[in-house]
C-alpha atoms as a PDB file:
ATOM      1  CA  UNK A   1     -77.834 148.685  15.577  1.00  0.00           C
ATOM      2  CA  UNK A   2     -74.297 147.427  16.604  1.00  0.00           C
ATOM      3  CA  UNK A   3     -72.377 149.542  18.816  1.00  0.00           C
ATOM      4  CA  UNK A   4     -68.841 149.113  20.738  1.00  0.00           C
ATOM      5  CA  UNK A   5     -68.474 147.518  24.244  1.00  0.00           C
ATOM      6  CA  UNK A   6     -65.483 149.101  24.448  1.00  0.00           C
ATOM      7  CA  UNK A   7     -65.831 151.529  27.003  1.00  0.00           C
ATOM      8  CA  UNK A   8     -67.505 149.044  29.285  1.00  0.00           C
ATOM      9  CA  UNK A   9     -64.372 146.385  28.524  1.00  0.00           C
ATOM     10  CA  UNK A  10     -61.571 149.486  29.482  1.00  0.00           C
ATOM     11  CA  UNK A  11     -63.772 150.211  33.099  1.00  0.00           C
ATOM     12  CA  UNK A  12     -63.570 146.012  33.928  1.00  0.00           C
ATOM     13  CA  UNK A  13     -60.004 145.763  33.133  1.00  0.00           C
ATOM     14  CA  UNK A  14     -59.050 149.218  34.734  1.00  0.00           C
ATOM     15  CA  UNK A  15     -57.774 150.646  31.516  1.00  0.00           C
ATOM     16  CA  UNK A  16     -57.688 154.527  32.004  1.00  0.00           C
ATOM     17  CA  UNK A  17     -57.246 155.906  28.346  1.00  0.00           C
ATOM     18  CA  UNK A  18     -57.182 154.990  24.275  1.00  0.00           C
ATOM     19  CA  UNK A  19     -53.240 155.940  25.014  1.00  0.00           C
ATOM     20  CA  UNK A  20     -53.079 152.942  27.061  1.00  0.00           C
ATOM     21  CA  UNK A  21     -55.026 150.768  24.698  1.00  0.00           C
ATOM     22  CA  UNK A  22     -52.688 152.129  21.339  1.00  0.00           C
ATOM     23  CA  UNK A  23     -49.930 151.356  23.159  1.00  0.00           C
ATOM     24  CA  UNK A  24     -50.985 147.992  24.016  1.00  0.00           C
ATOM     25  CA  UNK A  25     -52.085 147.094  20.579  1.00  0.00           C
ATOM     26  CA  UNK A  26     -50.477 149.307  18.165  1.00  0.00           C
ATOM     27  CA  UNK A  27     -53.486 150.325  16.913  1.00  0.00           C
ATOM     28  CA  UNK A  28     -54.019 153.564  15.516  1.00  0.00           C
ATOM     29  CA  UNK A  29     -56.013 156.606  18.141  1.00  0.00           C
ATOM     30  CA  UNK A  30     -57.982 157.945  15.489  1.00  0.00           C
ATOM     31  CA  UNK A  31     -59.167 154.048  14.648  1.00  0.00           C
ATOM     32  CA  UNK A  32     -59.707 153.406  18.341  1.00  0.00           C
ATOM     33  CA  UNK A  33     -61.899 156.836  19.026  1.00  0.00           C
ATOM     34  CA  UNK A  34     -63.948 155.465  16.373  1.00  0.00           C
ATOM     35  CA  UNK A  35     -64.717 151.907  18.065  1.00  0.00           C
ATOM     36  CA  UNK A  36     -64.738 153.681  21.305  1.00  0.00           C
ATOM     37  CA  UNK A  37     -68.036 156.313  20.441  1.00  0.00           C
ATOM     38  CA  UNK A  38     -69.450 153.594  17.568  1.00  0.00           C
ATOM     39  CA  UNK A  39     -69.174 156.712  15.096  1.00  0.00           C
ATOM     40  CA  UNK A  40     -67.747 154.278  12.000  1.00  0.00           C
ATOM     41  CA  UNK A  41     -69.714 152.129   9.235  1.00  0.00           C
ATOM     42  CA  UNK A  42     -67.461 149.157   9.930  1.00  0.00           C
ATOM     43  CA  UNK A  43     -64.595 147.556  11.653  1.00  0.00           C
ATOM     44  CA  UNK A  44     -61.575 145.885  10.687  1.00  0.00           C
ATOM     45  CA  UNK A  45     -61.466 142.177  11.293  1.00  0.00           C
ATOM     46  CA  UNK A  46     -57.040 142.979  12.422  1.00  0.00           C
ATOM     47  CA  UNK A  47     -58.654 145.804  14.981  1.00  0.00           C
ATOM     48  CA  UNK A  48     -61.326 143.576  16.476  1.00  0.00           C
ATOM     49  CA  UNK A  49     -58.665 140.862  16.932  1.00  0.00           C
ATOM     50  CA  UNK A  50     -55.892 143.434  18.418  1.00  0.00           C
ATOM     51  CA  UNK A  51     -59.100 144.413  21.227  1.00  0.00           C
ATOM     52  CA  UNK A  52     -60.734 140.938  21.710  1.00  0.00           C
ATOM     53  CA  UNK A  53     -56.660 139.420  22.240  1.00  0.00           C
ATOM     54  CA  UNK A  54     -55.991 142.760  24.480  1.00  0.00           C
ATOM     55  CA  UNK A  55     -58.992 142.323  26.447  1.00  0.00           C
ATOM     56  CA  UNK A  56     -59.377 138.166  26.329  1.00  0.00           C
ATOM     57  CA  UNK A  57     -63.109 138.408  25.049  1.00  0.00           C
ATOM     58  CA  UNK A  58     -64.737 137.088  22.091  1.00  0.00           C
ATOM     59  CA  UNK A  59     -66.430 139.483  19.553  1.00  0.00           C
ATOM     60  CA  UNK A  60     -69.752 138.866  20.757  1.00  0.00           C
ATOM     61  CA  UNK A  61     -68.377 140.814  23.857  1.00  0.00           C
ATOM     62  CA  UNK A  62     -66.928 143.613  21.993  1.00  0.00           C
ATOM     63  CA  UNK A  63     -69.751 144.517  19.541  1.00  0.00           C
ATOM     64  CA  UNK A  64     -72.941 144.382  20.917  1.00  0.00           C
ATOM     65  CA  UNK A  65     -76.882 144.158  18.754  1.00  0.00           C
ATOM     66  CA  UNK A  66     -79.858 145.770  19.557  1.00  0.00           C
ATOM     67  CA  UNK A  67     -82.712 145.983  17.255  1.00  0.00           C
ATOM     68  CA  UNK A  68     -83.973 149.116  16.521  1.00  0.00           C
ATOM     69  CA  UNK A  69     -87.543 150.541  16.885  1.00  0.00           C
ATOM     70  CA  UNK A  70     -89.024 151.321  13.476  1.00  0.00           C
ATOM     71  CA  UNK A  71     -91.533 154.593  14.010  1.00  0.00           C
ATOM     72  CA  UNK A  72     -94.517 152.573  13.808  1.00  0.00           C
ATOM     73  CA  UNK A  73     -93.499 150.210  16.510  1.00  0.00           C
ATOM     74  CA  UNK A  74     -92.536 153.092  18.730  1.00  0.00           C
ATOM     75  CA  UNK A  75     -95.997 154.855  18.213  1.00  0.00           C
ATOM     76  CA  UNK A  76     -97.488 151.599  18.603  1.00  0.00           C
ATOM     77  CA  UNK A  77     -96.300 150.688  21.959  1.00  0.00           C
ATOM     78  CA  UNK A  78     -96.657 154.371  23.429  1.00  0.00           C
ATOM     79  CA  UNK A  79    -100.585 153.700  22.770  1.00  0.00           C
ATOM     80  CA  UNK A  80    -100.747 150.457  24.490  1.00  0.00           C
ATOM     81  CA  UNK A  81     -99.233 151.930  27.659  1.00  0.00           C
ATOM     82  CA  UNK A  82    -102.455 153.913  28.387  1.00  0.00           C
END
């Protein structure tokens, strides 16, 4: 699953509020509440360039990976911890 650093990126650089970060890149609130809770099926490559120039980070720093458990792995770890 890839989700948004972006809340962790506004706390280190003291940024209060998506008002400050529209008005500092002109992007749009309703595009930046989507990056902000990871609710969207994709991103534009002009909206992670507006946050990774705002916020002087690569996009390796603004979307982050983690693999998800399939069921199977899940059950099969929970029966190893006995």
């Amino acid at each position: 699953m890839i989700t948004s650093n972006l809340p962790v990126l506004m706390a280190k650089h003291g940024v209060r509020t998506l008002a400050e970060v529209v008005r500092q890149t002109g992007l749009s609130r309703t595009t930046l509440t989507t990056v902000y809770y990871s609710r969207g099926k994709g991103i534009q490559f002009d909206t992670m360039d507006a946050l990774c120039e705002m916020f002087g980070v690569g996009v390796g720093e603004l979307l982050v990976y983690t693999k998800e458990e399939t069921s199977e792995e899940i059950y099969r770890n929970d029966t190893h911890r006995c």
